[in-house]
Protein backbone atom coordinates (compact mmCIF):
# COMPACT_ATOMS: atom_id res chain seq x y z
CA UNK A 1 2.93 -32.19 -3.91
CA UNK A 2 4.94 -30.47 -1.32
CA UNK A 3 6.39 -27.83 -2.38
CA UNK A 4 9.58 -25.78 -1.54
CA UNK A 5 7.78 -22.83 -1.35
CA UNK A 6 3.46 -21.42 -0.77
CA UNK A 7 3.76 -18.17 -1.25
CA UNK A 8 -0.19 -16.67 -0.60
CA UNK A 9 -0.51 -13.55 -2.57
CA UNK A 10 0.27 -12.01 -5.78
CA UNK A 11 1.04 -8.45 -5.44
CA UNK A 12 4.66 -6.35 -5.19
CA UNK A 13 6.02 -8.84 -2.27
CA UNK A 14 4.46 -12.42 -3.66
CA UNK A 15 5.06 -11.79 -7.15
CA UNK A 16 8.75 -10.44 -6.52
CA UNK A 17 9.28 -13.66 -4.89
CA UNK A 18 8.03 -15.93 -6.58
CA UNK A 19 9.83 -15.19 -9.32
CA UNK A 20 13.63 -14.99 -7.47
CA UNK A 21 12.80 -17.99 -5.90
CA UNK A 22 11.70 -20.26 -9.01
CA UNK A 23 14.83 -18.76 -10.80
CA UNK A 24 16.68 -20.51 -8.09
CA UNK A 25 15.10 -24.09 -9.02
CA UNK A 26 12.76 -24.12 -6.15
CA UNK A 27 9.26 -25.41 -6.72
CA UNK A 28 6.55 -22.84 -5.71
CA UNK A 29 3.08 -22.72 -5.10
CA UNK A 30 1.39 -19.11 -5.49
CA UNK A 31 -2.17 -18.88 -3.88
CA UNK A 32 -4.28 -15.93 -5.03
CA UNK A 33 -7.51 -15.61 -3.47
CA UNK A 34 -8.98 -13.47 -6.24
CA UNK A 35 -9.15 -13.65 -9.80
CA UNK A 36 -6.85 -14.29 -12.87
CA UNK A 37 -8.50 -11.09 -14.80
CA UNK A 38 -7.43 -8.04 -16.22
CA UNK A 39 -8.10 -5.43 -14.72
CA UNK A 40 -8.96 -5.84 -11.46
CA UNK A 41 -11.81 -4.33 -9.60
CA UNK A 42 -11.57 -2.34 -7.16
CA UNK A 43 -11.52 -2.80 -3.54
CA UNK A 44 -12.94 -0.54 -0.70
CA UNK A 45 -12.32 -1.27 2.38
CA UNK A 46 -14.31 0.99 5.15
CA UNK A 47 -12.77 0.90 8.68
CA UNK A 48 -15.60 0.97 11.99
CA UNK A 49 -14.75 4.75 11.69
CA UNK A 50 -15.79 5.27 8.02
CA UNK A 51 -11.81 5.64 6.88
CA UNK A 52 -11.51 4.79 3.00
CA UNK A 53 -9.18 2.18 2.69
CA UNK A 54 -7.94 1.17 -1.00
CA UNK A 55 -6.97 -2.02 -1.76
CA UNK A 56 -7.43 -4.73 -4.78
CA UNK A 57 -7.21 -8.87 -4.99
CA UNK A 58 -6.19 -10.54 -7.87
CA UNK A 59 -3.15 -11.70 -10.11
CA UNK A 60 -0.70 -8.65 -9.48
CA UNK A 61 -2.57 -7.21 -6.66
CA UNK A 62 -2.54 -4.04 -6.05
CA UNK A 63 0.21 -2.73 -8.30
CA UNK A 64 -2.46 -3.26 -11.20
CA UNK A 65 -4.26 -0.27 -9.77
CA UNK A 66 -1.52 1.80 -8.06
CA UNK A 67 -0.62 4.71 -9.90
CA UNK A 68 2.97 3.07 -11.27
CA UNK A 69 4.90 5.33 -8.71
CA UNK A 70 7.98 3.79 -7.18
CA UNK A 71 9.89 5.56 -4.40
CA UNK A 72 12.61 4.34 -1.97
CA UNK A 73 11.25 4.17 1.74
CA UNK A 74 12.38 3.60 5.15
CA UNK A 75 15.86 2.72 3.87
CA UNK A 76 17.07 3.82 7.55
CA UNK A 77 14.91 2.05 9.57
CA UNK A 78 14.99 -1.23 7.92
CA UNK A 79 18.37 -0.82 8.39
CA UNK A 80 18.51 -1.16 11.85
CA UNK A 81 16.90 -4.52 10.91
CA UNK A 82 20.07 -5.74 8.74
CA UNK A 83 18.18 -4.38 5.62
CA UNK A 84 19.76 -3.00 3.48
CA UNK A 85 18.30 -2.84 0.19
CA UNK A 86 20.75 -0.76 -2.06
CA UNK A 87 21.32 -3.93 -4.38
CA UNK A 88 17.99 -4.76 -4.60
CA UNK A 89 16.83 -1.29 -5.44
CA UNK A 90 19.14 -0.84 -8.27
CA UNK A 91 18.26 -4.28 -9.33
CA UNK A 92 14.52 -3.02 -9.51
CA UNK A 93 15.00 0.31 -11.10
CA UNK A 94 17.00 -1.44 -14.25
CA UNK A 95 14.40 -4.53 -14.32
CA UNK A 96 11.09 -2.22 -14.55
CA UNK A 97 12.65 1.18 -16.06
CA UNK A 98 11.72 3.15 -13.11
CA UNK A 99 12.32 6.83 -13.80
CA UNK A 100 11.45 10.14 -13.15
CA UNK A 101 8.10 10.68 -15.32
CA UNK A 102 9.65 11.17 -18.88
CA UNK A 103 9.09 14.96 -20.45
CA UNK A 104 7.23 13.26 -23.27
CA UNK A 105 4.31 12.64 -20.84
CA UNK A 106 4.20 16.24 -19.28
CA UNK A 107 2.30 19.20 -21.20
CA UNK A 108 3.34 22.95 -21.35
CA UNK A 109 0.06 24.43 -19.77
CA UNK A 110 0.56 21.56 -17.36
CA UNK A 111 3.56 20.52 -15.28
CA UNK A 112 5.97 21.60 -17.53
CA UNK A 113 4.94 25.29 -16.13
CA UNK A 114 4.03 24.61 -12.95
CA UNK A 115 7.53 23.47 -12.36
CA UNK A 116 8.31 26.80 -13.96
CA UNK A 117 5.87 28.22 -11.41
CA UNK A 118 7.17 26.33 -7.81
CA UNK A 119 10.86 26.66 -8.74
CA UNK A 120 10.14 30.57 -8.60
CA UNK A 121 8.22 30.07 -5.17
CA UNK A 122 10.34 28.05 -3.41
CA UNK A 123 8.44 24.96 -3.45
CA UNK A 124 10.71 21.86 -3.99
CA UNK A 125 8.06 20.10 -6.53
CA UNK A 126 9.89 17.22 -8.64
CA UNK A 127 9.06 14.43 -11.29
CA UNK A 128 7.50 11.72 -9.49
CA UNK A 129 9.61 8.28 -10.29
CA UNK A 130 7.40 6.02 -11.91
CA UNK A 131 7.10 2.49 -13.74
CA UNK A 132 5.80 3.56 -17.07
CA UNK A 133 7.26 3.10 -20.41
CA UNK A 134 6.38 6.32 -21.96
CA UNK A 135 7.00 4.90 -25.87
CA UNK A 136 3.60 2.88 -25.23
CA UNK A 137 2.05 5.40 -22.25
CA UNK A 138 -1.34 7.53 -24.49
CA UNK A 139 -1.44 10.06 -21.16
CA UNK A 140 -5.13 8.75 -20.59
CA UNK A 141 -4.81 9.03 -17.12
CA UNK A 142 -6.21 5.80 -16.58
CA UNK A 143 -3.63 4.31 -14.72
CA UNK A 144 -5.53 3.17 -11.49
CA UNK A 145 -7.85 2.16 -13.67
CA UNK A 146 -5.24 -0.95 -15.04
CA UNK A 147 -3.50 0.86 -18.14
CA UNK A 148 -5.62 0.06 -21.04
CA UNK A 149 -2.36 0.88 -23.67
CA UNK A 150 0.04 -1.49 -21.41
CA UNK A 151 2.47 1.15 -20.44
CA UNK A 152 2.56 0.84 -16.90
CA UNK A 153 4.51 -2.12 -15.29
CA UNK A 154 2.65 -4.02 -12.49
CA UNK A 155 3.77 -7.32 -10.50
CA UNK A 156 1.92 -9.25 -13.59
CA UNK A 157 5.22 -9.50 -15.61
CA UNK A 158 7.24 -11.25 -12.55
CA UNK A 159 4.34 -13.25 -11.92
CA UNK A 160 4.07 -14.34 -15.30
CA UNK A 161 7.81 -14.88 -15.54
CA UNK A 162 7.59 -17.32 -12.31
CA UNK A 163 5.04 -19.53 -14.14
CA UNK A 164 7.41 -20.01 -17.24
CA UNK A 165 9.92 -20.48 -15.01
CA UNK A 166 7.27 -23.44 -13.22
CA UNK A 167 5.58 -22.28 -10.39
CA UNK A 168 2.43 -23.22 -10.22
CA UNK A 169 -0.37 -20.68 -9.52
CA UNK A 170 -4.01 -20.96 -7.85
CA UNK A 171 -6.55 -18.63 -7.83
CA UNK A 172 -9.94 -17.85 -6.12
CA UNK A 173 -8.33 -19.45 -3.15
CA UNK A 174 -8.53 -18.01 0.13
CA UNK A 175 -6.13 -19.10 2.56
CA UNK A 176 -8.29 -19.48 6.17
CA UNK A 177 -5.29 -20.33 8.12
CA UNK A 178 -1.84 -22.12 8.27
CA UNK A 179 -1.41 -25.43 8.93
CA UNK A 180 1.21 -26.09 12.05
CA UNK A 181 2.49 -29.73 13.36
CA UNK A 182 5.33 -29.31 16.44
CA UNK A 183 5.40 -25.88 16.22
CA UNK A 184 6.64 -25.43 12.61
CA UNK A 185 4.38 -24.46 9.30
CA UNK A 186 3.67 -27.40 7.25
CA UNK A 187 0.92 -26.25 4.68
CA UNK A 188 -2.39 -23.74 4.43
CA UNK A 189 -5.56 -24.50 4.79
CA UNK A 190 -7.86 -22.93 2.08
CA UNK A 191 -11.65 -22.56 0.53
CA UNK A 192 -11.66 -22.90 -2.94
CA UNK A 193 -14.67 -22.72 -5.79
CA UNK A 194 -14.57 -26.24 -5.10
CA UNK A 195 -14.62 -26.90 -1.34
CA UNK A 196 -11.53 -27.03 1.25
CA UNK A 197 -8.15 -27.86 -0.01
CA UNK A 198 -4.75 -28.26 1.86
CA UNK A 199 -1.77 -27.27 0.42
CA UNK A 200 1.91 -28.46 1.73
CA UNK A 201 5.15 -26.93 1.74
CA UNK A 202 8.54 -26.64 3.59
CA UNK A 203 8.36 -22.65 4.07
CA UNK A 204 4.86 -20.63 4.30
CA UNK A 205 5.31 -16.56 3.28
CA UNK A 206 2.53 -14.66 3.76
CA UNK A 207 2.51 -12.00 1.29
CA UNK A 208 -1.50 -11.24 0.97
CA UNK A 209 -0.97 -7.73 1.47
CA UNK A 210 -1.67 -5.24 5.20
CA UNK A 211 -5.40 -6.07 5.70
CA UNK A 212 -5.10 -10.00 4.82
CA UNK A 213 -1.78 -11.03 5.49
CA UNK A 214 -2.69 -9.74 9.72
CA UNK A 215 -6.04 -11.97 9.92
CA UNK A 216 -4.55 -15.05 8.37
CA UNK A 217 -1.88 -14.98 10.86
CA UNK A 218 -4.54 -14.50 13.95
CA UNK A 219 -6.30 -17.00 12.90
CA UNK A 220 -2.97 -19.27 13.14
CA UNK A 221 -2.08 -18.44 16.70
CA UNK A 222 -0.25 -15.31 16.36
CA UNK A 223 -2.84 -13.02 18.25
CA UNK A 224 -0.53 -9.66 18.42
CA UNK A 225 -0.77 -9.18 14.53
CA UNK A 226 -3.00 -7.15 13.09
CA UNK A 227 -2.39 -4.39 15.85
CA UNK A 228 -0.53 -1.49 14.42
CA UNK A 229 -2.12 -0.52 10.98
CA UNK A 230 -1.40 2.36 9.28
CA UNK A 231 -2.93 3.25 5.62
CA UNK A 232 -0.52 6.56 4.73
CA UNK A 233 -3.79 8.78 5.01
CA UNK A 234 -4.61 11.39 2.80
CA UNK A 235 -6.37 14.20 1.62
CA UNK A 236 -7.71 15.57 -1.57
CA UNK A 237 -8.16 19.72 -1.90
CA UNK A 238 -8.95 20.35 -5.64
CA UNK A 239 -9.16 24.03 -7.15
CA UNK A 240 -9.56 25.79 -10.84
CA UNK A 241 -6.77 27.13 -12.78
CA UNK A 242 -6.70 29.35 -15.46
CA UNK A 243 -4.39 28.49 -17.07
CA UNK A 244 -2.92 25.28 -16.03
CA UNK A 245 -3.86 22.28 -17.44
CA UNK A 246 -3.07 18.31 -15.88
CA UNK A 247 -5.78 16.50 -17.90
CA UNK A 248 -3.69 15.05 -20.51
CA UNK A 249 -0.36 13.52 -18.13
CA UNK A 250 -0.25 10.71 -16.11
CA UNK A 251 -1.82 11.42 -12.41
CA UNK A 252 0.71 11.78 -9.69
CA UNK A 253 2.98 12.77 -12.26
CA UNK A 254 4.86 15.28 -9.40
CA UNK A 255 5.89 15.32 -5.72
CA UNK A 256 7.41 17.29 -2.79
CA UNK A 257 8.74 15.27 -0.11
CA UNK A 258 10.98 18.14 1.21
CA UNK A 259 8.31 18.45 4.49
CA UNK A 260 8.24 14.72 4.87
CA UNK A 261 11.35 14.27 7.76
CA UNK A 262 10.14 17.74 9.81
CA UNK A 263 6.08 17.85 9.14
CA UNK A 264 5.20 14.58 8.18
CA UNK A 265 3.23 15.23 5.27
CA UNK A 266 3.93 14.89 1.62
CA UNK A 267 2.42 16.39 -1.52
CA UNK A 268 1.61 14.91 -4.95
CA UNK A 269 -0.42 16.19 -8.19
CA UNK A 270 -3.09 14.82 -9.81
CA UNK A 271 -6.07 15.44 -12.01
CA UNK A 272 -9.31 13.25 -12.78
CA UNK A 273 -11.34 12.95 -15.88
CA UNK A 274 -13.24 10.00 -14.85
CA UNK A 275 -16.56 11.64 -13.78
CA UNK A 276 -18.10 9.08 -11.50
CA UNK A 277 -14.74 8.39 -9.97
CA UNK A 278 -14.57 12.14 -9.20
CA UNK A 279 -18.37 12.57 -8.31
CA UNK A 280 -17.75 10.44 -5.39
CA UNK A 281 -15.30 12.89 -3.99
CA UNK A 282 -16.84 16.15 -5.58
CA UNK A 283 -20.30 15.34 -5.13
CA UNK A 284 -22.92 18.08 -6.20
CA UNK A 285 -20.09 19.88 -7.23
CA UNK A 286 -18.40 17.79 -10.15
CA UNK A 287 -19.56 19.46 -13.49
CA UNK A 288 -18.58 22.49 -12.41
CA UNK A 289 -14.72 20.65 -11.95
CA UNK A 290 -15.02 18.68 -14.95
CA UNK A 291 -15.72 21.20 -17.08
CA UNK A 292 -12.93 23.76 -15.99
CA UNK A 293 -8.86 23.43 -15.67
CA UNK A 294 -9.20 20.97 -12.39
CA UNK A 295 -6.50 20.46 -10.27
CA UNK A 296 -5.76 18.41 -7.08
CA UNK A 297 -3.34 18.21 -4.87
CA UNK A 298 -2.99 15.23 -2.21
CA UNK A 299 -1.77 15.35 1.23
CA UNK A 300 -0.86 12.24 2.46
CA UNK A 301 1.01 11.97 5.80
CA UNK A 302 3.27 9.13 8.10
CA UNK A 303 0.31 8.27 10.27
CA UNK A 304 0.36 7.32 13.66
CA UNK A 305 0.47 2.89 13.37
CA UNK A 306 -2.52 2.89 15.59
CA UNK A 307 -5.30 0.94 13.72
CA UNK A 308 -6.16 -2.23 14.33
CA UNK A 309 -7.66 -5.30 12.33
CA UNK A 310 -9.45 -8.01 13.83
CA UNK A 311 -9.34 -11.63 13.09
CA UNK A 312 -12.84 -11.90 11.46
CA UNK A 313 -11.39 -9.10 8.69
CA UNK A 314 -13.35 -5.99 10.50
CA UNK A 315 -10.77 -2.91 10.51
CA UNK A 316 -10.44 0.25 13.21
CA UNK A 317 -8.33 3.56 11.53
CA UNK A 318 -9.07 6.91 12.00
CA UNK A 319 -6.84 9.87 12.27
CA UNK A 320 -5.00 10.64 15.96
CA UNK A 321 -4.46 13.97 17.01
CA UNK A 322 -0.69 13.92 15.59
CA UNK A 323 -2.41 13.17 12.23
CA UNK A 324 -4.94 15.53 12.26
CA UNK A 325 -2.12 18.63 12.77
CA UNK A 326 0.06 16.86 9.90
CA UNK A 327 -2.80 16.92 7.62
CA UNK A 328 -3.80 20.05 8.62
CA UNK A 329 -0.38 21.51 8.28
CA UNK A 330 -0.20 19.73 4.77
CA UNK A 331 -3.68 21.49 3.72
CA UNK A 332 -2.77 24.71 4.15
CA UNK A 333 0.75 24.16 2.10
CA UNK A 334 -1.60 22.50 -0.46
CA UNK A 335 -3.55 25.65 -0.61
CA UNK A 336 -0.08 27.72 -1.01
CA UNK A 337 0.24 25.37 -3.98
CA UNK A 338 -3.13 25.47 -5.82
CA UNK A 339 -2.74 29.54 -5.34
CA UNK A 340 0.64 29.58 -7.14
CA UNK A 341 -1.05 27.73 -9.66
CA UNK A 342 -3.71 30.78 -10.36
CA UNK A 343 -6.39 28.59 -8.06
CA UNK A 344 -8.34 31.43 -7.09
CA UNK A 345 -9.54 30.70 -3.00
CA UNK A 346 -13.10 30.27 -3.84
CA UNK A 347 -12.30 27.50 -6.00
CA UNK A 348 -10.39 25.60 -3.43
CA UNK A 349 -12.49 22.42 -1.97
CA UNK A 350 -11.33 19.68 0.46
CA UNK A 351 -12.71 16.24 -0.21
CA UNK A 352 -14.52 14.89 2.87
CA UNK A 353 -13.45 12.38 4.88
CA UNK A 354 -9.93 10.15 5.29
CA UNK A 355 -8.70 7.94 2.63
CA UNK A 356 -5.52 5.28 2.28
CA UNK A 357 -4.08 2.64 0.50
CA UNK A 358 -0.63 1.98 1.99
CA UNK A 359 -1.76 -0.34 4.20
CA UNK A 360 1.26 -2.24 6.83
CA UNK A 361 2.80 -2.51 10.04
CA UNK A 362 0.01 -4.90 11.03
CA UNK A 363 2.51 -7.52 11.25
CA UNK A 364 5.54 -5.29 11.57
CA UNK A 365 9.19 -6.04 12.02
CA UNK A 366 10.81 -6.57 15.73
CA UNK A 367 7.17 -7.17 16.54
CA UNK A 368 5.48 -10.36 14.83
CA UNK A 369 8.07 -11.22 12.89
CA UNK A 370 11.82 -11.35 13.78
CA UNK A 371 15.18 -9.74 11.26
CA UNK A 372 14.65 -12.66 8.70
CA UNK A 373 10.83 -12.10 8.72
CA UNK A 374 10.09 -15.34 10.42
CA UNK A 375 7.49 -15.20 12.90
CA UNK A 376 7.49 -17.58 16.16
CA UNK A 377 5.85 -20.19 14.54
CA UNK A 378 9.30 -21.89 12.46
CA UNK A 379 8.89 -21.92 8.76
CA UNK A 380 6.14 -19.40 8.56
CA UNK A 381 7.26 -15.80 7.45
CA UNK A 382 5.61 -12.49 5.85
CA UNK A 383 7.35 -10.66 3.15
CA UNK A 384 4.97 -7.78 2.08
CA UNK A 385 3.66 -4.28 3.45
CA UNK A 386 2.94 -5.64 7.18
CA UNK A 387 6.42 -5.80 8.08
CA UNK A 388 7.34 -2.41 7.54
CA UNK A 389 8.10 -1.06 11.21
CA UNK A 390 5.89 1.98 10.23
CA UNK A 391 4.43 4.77 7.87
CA UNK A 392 6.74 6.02 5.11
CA UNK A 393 4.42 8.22 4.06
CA UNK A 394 5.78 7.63 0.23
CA UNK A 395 4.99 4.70 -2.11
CA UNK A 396 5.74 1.36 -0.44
CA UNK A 397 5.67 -0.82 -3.80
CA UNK A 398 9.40 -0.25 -4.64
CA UNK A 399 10.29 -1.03 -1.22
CA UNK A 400 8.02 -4.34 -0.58
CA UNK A 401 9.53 -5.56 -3.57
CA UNK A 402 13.32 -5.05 -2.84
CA UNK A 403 12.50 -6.55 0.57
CA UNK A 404 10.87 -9.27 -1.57
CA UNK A 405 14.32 -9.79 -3.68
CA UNK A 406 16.30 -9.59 -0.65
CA UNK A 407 14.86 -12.31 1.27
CA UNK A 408 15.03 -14.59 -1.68
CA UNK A 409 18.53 -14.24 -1.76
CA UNK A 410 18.58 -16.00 1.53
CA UNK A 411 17.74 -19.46 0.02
């Protein structure tokens, strides 16, 4: 079959499309190269440098792991593109519920006071917007961990909504490369379970995410992708409260972005009860965390789009020297932050090492591909995180999938 439409990749940008484009009538092929399960494992990518770099494959990618926040990004700069994504945005927000966490989901001795707390120190601390339905949300705090009570929306329900409307999905299918006669994309070639298979179609969109989208178009002929990765690195610092208590909410269930234009660096709350997740950042030092009031605060800054992935997959992504004074700028206002909350110094502890999972601009816009994300090879496009011209420093999901909507509109 040829098909309208291959679309390689499930997540925020493949999903998104997939599903404006079959409600058009076009036929469309969706090739996943990992698994049709529930949830998905995760992914850790390690860079040459030892970065942490978070990812997941599978039906819904990595919104099935994501922490169901959903922020508008880089509205300005992809504007300068032709852009603009107000439509699509409100579009979003009424298809998924996006809102600001709902009360309901907040406790008292939790972020309910320290609200109370940073309004009274000047710290602009808000409700982080997210994609959770809090009639069905248990506050297990489970959400990277795929939602066991089905309150969080992921990319699954426009995926699924594609396939009723008939596109046809494959998975455990890695696409190796794309297929090009004359200069224009005719197909993909992929490994299967089952050997080699070809696929054909009129228009190719890459959509496999920052880290695989970059490699499968090197491996087609476009050799300058891959070479400005960021990742939105981060920090953890955790301390002890006394009397302040995030177990029982939703992580990331607050933000500050007011430092995000001037310094660069956001901040967002969060709190783990899973003990091996937390023993791999804590490490000799977790019971003593676990069994107190534990609170974290992340840093995560716009980092310099200097990393670089290579064709066979292999990644390079550290922190520059910009990105080292952003996060160390955003540490110390973290530490402000755990001290309003009661965090006495002593209790205050950086996680070691760099971590990120907003991974793009490896195949970014006005660079590899042109205003209508086509690349120079006709036919062949990319409509996920690798376009974005750089860091936001925020959430890109909401974004990748308005840009998703908006291209769709196109055909």
């Amino acid at each position: 079959m040829n098909y309208d439409f291959i679309i390689v990749g499930s997540g925020a940008g493949g999903a998104t499309l997939s599903k404006e484009l079959a409600k058009k009538g076009k036929t469309v092929l969706v090739v996943e190269s990992g698994n049709n399960v529930f949830p998905l494992p995760f992914v850790l990518e390690k860079s040459v440098e030892g970065t942490d770099i978070f990812t997941a494959y599978g039906a819904g990618g990595a919104t099935v792991l994501a922490n169901a926040n959903g922020m508008r990004s880089l509205e300005k700069q992809l504007a300068e593109f032709g852009i603009v994504l107000d439509k699509e945005y409100a579009e979003l927000e009424k298809e998924t519920g996006l809102a600001p966490i709902h009360d309901s989901l907040l406790s008292h001795d939790g972020s309910i006071r320290l609200l109370e707390l940073c309004k009274k120190a000047g710290i602009g601390m808000q409700k982080m917007p997210k994609f959770i339905d809090h009639t069905k949300c248990t506050r297990c705090g489970n959400c990277s961990l795929g939602c066991p009570s089905g309150a969080k929306w992921t990319a699954l329900s426009f995926l699924r909504e594609a396939e009723f409307l008939g596109a046809d999905v494959v998975y455990n299918t890695k696409v190796e490369k794309v297929i090009v006669q004359n200069g224009k994309a005719k197909g993909v070639d992929c490994i299967s379970a089952n050997g080699t298979v070809k696929y054909y179609g009129n228009s190719i969109v890459l959509a496999a995410g920052g880290i695989k989208s970059p490699v499968i178009l090197q491996n087609s002929g476009i050799k300058n992708a891959g070479q400005n990765l960021f990742i939105d690195i981060c920090e953890f610092y955790y301390g002890i409260t006394p009397d302040i208590d995030l177990s029982h909410e939703p992580p990331m269930q607050l933000v500050n972005t007011e430092f995000l234009e001037k310094e660069g660096f956001m901040h967002s709350t969060g709190s783990l009860k899973d003990k091996s997740k937390l023993k791999y950042y804590l490490k000799d030092n977790v019971d003593a965390y676990m069994n107190n009031n534990l609170f974290a605060v992340i840093v995560k800054i716009r980092d310099e789009a200097k990393g670089r992935i290579f064709p066979d997959g292999t990644l390079s992504k550290t922190a520059t020297a910009r990105d080292r004074k952003r996060l160390d700028k955003g540490g110390e206002a973290a530490r402000d932050l755990l001290m309003v909350a009661g965090a006495k110094s002593d209790t205050i502890q950086k996680r070691e090492g760099l971590y990120g999972g907003h991974n793009g601009a490896s195949a970014a816009i006005g660079v590899v591909v042109d205003k209508n994300l086509q690349t120079k090879i006709d036919n062949l496009f990319v409509c996920d995180a690798s376009i974005l011209p750089e860091s936001p420093g925020l959430p890109p999901m909401l974004t990748i999938m308005a840009i998703a909507k908006w291209f769709a509109k196109k055909w």
